[in-house]
Protein backbone atom coordinates (compact mmCIF):
# COMPACT_ATOMS: atom_id res chain seq x y z
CA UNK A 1 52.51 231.33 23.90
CA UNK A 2 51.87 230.72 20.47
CA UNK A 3 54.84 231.72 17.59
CA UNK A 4 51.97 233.60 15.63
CA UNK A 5 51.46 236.99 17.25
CA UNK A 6 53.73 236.26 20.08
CA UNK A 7 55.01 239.36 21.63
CA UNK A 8 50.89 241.04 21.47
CA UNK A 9 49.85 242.93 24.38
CA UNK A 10 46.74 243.45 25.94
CA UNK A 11 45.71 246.31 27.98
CA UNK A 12 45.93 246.16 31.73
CA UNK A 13 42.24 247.60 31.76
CA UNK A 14 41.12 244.78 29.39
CA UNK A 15 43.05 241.97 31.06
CA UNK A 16 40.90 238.56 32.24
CA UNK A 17 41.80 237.55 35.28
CA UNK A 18 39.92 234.20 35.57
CA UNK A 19 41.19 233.03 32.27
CA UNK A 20 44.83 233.35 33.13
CA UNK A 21 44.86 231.42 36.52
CA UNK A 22 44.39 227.98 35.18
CA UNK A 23 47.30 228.13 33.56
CA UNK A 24 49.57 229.45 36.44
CA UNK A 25 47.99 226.15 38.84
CA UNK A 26 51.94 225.55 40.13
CA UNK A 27 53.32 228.93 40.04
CA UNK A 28 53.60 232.36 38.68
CA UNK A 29 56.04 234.88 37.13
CA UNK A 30 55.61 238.43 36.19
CA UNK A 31 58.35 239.64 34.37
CA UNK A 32 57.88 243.70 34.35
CA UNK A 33 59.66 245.84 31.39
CA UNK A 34 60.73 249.08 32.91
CA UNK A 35 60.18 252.33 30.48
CA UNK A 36 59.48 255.94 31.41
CA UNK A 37 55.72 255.37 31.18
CA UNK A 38 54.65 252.85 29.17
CA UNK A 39 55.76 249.37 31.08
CA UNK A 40 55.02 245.74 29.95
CA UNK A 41 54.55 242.71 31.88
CA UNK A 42 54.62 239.10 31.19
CA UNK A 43 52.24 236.81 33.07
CA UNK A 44 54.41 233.48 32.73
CA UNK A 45 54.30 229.84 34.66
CA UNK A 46 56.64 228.56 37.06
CA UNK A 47 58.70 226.88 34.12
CA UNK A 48 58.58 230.77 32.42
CA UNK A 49 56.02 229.47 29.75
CA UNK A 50 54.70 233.19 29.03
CA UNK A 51 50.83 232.89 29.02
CA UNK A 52 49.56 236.49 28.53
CA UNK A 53 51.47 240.04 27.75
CA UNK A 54 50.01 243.16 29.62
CA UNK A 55 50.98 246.88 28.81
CA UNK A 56 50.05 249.74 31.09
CA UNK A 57 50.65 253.30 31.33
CA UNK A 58 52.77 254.22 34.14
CA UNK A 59 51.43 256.06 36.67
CA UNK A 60 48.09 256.65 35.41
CA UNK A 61 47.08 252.47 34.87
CA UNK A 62 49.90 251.66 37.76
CA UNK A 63 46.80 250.92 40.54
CA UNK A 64 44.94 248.84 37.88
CA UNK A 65 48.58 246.99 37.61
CA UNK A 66 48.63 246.81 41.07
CA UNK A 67 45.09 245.19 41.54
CA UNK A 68 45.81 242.82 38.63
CA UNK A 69 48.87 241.16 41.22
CA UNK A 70 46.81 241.45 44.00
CA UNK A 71 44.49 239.05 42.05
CA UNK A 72 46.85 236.86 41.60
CA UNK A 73 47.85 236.22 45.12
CA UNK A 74 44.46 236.51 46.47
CA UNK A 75 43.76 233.60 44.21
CA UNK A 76 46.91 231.71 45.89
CA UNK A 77 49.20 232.36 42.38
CA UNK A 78 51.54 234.77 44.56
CA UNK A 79 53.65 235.82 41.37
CA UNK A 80 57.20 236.11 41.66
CA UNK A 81 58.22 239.70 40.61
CA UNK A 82 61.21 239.93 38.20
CA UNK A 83 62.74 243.06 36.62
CA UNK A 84 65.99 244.98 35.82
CA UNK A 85 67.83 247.58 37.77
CA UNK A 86 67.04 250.26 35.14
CA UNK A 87 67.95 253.40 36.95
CA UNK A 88 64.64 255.07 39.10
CA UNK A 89 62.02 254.55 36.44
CA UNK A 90 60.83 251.00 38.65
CA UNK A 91 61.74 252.13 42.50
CA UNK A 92 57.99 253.34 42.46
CA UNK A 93 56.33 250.18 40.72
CA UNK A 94 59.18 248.10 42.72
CA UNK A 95 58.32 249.96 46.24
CA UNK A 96 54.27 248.87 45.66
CA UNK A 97 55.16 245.62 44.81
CA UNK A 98 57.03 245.24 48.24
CA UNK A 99 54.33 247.26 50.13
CA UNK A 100 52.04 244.47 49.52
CA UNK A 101 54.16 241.73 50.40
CA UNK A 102 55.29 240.50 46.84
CA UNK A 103 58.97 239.53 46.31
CA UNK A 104 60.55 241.01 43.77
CA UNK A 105 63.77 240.00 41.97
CA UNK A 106 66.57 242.03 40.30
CA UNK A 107 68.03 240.67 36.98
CA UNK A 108 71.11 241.63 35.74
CA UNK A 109 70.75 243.10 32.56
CA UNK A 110 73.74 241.70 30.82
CA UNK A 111 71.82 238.45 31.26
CA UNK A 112 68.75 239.99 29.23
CA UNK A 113 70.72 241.30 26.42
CA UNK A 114 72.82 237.93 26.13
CA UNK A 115 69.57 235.70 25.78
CA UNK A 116 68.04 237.91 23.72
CA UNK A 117 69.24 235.95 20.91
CA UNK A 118 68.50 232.52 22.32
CA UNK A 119 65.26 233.12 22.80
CA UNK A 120 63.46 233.37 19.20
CA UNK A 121 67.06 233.60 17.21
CA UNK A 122 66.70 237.35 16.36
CA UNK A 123 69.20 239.66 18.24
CA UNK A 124 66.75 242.43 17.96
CA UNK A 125 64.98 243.25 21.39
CA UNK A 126 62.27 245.78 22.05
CA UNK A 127 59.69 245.72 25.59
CA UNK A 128 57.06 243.02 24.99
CA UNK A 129 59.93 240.57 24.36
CA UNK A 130 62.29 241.83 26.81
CA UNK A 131 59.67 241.02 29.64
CA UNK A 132 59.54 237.47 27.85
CA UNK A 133 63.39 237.41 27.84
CA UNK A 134 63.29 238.10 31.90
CA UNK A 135 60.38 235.66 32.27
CA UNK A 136 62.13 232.67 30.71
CA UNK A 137 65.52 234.11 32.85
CA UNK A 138 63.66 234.12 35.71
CA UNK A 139 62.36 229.99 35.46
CA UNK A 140 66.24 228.89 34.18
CA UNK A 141 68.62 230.74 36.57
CA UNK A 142 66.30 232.76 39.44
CA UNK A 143 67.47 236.39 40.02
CA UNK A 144 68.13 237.56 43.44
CA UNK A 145 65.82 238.90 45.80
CA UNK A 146 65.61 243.00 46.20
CA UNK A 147 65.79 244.05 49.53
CA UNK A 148 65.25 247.86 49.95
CA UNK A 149 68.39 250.22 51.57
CA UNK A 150 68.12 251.55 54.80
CA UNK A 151 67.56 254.91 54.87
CA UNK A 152 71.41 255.64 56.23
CA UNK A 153 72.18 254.17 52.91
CA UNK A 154 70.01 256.22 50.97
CA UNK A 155 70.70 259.53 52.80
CA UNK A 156 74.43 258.72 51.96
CA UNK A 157 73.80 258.01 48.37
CA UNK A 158 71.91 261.29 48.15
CA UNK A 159 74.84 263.30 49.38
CA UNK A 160 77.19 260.84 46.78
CA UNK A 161 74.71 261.82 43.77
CA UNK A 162 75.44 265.61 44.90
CA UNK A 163 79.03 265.42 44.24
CA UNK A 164 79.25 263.55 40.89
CA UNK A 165 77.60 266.73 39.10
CA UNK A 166 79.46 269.24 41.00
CA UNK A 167 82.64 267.67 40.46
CA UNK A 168 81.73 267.93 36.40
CA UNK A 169 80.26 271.11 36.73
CA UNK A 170 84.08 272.41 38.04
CA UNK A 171 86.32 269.97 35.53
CA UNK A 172 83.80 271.92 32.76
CA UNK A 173 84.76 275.18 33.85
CA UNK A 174 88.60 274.28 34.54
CA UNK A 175 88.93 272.85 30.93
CA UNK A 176 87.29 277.07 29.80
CA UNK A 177 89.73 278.32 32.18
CA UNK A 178 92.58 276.67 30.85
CA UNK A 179 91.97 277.77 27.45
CA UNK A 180 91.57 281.15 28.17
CA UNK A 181 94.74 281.10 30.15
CA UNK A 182 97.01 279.13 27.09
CA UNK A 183 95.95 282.09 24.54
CA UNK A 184 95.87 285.12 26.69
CA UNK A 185 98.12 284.44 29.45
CA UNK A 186 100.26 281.49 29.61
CA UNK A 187 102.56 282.55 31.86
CA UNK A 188 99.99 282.33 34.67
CA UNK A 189 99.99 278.39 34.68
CA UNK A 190 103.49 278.21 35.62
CA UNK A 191 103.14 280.57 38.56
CA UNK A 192 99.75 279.59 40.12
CA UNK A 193 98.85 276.06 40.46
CA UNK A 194 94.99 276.72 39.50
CA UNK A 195 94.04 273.42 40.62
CA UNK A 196 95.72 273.47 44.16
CA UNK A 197 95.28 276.81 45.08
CA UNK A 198 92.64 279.29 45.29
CA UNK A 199 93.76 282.57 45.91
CA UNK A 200 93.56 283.30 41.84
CA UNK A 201 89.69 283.30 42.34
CA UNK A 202 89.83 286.30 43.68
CA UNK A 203 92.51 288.08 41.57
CA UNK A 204 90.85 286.99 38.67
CA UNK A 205 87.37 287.89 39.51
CA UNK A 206 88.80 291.45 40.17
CA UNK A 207 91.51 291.99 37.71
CA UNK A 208 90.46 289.28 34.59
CA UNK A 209 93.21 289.52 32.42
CA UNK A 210 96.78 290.18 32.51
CA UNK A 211 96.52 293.57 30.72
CA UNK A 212 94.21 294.35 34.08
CA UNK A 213 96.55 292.99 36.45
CA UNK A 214 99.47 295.08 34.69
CA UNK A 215 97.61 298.24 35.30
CA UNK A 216 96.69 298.04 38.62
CA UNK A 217 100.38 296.53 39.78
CA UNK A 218 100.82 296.94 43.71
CA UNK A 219 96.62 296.66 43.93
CA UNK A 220 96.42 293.30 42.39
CA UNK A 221 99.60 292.04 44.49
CA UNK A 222 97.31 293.55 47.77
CA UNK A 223 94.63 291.32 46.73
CA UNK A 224 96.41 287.99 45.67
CA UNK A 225 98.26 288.46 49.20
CA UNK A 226 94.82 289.01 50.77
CA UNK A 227 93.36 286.01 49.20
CA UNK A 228 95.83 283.46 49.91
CA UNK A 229 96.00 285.16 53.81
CA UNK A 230 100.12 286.18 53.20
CA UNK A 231 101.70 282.53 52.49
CA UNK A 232 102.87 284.32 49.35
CA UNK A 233 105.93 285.76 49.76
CA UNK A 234 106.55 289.36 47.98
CA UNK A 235 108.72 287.86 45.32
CA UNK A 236 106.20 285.52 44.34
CA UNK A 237 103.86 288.47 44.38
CA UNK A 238 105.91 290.50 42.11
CA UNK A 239 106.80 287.73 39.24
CA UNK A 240 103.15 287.12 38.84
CA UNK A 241 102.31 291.59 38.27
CA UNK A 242 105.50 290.88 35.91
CA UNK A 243 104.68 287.97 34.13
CA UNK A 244 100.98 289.85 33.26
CA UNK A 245 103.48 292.96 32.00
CA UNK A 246 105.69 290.86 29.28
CA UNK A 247 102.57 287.75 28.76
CA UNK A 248 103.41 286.66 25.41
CA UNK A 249 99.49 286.24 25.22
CA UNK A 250 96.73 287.79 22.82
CA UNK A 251 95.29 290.59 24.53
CA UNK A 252 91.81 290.66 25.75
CA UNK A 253 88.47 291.82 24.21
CA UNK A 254 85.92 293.54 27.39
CA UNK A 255 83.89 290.15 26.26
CA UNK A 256 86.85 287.87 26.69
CA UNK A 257 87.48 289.24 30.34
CA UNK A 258 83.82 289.20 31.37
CA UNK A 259 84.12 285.26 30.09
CA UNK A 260 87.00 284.76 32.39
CA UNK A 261 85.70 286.24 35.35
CA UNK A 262 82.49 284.40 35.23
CA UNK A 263 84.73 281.36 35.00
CA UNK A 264 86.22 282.21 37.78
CA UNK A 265 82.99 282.93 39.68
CA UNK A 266 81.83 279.91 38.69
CA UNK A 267 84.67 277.26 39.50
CA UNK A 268 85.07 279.11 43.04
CA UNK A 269 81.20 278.89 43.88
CA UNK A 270 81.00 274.71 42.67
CA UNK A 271 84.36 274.61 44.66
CA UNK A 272 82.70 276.10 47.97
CA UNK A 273 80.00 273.43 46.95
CA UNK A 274 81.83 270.18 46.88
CA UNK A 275 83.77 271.47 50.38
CA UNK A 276 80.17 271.53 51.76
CA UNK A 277 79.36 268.18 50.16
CA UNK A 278 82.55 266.53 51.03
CA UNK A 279 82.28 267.47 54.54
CA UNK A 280 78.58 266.10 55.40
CA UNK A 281 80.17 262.41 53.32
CA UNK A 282 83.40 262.92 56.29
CA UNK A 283 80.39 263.49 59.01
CA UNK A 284 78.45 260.47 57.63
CA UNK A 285 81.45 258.18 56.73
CA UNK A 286 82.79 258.48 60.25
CA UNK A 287 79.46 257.30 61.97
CA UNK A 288 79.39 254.42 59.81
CA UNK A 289 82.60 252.16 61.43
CA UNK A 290 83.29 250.04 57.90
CA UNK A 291 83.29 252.94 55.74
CA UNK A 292 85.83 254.79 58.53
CA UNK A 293 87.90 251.87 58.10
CA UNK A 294 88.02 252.45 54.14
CA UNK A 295 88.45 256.39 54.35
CA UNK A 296 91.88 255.92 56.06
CA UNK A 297 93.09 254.12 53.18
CA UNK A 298 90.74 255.69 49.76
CA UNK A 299 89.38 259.18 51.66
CA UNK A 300 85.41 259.81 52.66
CA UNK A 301 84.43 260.46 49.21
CA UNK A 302 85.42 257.00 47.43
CA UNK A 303 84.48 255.02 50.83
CA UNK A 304 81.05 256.62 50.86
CA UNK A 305 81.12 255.82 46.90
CA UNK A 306 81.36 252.09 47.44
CA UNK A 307 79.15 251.62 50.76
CA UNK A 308 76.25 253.52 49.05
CA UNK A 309 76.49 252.16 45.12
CA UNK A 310 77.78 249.03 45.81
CA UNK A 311 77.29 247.96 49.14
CA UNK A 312 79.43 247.62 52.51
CA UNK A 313 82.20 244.74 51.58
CA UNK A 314 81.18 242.29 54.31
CA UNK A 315 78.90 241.78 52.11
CA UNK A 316 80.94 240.12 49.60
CA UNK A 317 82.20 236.25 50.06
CA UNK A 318 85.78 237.28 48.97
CA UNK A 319 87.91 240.24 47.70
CA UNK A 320 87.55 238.65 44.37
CA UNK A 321 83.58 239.56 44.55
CA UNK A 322 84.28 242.78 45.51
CA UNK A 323 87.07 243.74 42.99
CA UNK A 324 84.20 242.32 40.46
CA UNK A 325 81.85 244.38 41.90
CA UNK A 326 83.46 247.77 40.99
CA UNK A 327 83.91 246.20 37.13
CA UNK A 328 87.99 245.85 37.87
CA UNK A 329 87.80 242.57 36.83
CA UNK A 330 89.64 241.88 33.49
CA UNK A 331 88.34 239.65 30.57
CA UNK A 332 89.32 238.47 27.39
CA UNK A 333 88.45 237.71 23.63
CA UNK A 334 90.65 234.82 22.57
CA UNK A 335 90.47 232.83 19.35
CA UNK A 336 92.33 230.30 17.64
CA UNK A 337 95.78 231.71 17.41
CA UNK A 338 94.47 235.39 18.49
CA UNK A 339 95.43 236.47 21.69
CA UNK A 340 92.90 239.00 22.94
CA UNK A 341 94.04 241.91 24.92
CA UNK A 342 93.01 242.13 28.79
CA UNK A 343 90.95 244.89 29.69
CA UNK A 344 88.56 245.60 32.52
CA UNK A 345 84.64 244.72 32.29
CA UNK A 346 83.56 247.77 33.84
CA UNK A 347 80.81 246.82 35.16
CA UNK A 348 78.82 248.46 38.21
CA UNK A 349 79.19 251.85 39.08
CA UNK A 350 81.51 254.46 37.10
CA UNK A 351 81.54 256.58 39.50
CA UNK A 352 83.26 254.29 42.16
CA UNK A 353 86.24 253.51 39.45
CA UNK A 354 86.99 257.35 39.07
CA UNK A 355 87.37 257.30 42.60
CA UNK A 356 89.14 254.38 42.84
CA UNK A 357 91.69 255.61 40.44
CA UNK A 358 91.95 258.68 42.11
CA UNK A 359 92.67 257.17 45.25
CA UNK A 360 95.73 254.55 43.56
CA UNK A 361 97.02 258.01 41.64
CA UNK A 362 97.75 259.13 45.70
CA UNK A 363 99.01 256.07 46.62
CA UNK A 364 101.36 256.24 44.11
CA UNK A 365 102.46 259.72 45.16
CA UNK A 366 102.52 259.10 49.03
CA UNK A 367 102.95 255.54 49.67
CA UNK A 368 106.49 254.33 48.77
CA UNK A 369 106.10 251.13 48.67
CA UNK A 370 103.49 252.12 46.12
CA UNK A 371 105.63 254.56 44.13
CA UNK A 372 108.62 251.90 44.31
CA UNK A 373 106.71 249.59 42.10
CA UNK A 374 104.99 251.98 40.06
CA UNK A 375 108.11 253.22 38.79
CA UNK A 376 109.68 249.80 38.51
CA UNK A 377 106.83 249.26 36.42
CA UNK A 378 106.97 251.52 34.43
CA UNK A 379 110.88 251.88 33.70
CA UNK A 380 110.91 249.82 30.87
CA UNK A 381 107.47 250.63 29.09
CA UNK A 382 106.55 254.88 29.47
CA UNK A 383 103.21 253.90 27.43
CA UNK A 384 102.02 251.75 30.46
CA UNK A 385 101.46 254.28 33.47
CA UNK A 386 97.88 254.26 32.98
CA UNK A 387 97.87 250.50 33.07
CA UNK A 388 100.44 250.54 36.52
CA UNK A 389 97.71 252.53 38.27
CA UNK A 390 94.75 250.28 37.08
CA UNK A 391 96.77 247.56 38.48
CA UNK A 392 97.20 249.68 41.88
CA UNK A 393 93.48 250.22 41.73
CA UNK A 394 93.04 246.19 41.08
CA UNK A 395 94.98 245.37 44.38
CA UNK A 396 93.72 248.52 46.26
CA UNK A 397 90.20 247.05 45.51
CA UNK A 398 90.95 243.68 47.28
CA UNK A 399 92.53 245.33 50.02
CA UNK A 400 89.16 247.04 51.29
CA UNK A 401 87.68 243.63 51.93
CA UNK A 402 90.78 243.08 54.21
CA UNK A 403 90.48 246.61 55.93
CA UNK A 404 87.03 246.70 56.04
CA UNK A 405 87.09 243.27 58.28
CA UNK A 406 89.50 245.51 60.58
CA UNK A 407 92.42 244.33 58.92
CA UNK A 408 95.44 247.78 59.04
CA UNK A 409 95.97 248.35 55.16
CA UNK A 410 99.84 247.15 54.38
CA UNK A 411 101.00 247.85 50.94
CA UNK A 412 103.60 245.52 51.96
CA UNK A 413 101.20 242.88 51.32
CA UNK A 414 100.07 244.09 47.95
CA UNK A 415 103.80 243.34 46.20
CA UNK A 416 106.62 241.18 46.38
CA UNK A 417 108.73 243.88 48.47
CA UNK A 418 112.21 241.36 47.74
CA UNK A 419 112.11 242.74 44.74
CA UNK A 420 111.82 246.45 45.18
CA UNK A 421 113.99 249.14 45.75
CA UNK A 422 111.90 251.52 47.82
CA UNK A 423 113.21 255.45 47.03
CA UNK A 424 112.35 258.72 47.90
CA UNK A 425 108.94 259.83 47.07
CA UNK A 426 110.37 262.84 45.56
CA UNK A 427 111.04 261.21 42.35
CA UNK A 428 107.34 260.26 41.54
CA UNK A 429 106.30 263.39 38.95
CA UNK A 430 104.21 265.57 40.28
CA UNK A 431 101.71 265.41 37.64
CA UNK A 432 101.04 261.83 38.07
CA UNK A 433 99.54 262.67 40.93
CA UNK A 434 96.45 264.08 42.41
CA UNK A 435 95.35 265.88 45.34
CA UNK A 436 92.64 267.78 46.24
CA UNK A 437 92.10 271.62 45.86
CA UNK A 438 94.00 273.50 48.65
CA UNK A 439 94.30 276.86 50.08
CA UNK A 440 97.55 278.55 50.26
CA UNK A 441 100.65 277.14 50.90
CA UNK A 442 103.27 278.98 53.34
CA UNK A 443 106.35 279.53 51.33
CA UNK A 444 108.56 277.13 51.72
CA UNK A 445 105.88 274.58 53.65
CA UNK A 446 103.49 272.23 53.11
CA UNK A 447 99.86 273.13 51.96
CA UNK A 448 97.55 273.57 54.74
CA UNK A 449 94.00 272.19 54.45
């Protein structure tokens, strides 16, 4: 193209077909910029010499778009499709494309935003030159091919997408909860575990408020011991009607207890939610025999993460790939005589790290070999937990390709054991931890399920 006027677009409803294909003889590129509606697409040779910018409106100009390639590889210029994984706003476009037998390729879009530079020597970037960025991408270093999920896949990543919102929805209403609980009754925290149990949902729905609790005495006890089906003992019972007599708290306005019982309402009906959600991921997780492999060591919910966002590990040529996969690789800005600090990339899915880091926090609780060398690490540094559990997550994440090749996770195998003193697991804290919401324990047992 020439430098004068480079990045101007013509409309797809004005766009010459017969003037374009002599000068795509060898081959043919069309590099699509993905918007909400208004997409643009370079035309481009084999050696991603752009020869013509189009711009239509998505979906109303999307057919004329459509008939536009279809031109092309009637006339024997098959283009190769190239775009960037920007969320849904190209499945559509991308699903046509593929319907009439055109390959389309994914770009990465770190590679975009790098050469955005190189291109014309302006960082700036906006959508006629990004699809002239991807075109000239796409003729250096070709992206790879798209191949569409299966609809196992997609059914799984449905259920995956449910969860993430949910499991917001209830830290939202936890974080209101715990508020309300620090100023008016701050007692209650060190009684009730509000994140483990749920037989406060429905003593606080009925009684919301200490000073409501206080009054009605033996009836709230009769309800707590209903709720949590009699695994608390009396004397359990009775500190919490006392603790809501003496609270230390500011008492209540009517508005202030309405607040708290909608909370409550609110946390207990997501809750019921995600123990729907997380059951149909267990159902589909154990049909699928790579992800079952990975649930025994991470749980269904960070198994069905990974096969669904990132892809089933056999996939990936080593455990290297896949740790890079879930952005736990670590990189570094070095220069000169400054040492840049390590830190992860972060690339790929968020979603699958929070899990991940979930799943290393129990690992650290349960598994001693685990907990050994968490606490070794963190003996002589306290301001390094967080990084001891990235580093579990790190070696947790290469362990999955092992396990997933029907390898029996060892954590053995993930430190030098010679140098450990493996000790009871009862001296890991229990807030460094995390488990999932629970029903009642019996006194003096574990928590049942």
């Amino acid at each position: 193209m020439k430098r004068k006027r480079s990045y101007t677009a013509v409309d797809v409803e004005h766009f010459d077909l017969s003037a374009v294909l002599p000068l795509v003889t060898v081959g043919c590129i069309v590099a699509i910029d993905v918007a909400k509606t208004k997409f643009v697409a370079a035309i481009a040779s084999s050696t991603g010499e752009v020869v013509k910018l189009v711009r239509f409106e998505h979906p109303r100009q999307t057919p004329a778009f459509l008939r536009m390639l279809e031109g092309l590889r009637d006339a024997e210029r098959t283009p190769s499709i190239v775009m960037e994984p920007t969320g849904t706003y190209g499945d559509a476009v991308r699903y046509q494309c593929l319907e009439r037998g055109l390959p389309v390729h994914m770009m990465p879009p770190k590679h975009t935003h790098d050469f955005a530079e190189v291109l014309d020597g302006v960082p700036s970037m906006h959508d006629p030159k990004a699809a002239v960025v991807l075109a000239k991408l796409q003729a250096i270093k070709p992206a790879r091919a798209w191949q569409p999920a299966s609809e196992e896949r997609r059914d799984l990543r449905a259920w995956v997408e449910q969860r993430t919102p949910i499991a917001r929805t209830i830290a939202l209403y936890h974080g209101h909860l715990e508020a309300m609980l620090a100023r008016h009754w701050p007692e209650f925290g060190t009684l009730m575990d509000v994140h483990e149990r749920r037989s406060w949902f429905a003593l606080l729905q009925e009684f919301p408020g200490p000073h409501r609790v206080a009054i009605a005495g033996d009836a709230a006890m009769a309800t707590l011991r209903k709720a949590s089906r009699g695994n608390l003992g009396r004397e359990r019972l009775q500190r919490i009607v006392d603790a809501a007599k003496t609270t230390v708290g500011v008492p209540m306005t009517a508005g202030e207890e309405e607040k708290l019982r909608t909370v409550t309402e609110q946390i207990e009906v997501h809750t019921r939610r995600m123990d729907r959600v997380d059951a149909r991921l267990g159902e589909l997780v154990q049909s699928e025999e790579v992800l079952s492999r990975m649930a025994t060591v991470v749980g269904p919910a960070c198994a069905a993460s990974i096969g669904s966002l990132i892809g089933s590990p056999l996939d990936f040529t080593s455990a290297r790939a896949l740790e890079k996969a879930m952005g736990l690789n670590l990189k570094e800005r070095s220069s000169g005589n400054k040492e840049g600090k390590l830190s992860l990339t972060k690339r790929g899915p968020a979603q699958v790290r929070q899990l991940m880091y979930m799943a290393a926090l129990r690992l650290v609780k349960d598994n001693p070999i685990v907990a050994s060398w968490y606490r070794a690490r963190c003996a002589y540094r306290a301001e390094i937990k967080t990084k001891a559990v990235v580093a579990v997550m790190r070696k947790l994440a290469r362990a999955l390709w092992h396990v997933a090749r029907g390898d029996a996770f060892d954590a053995t195998k993930l430190f030098d054991t010679r140098r450990l003193e493996v000790a009871p697991l009862n001296t890991v804290r229990r807030s460094e931890s995390s488990t999932p919401m629970r029903s009642e324990p019996r006194e003096g047992g574990a928590a049942i399920a």
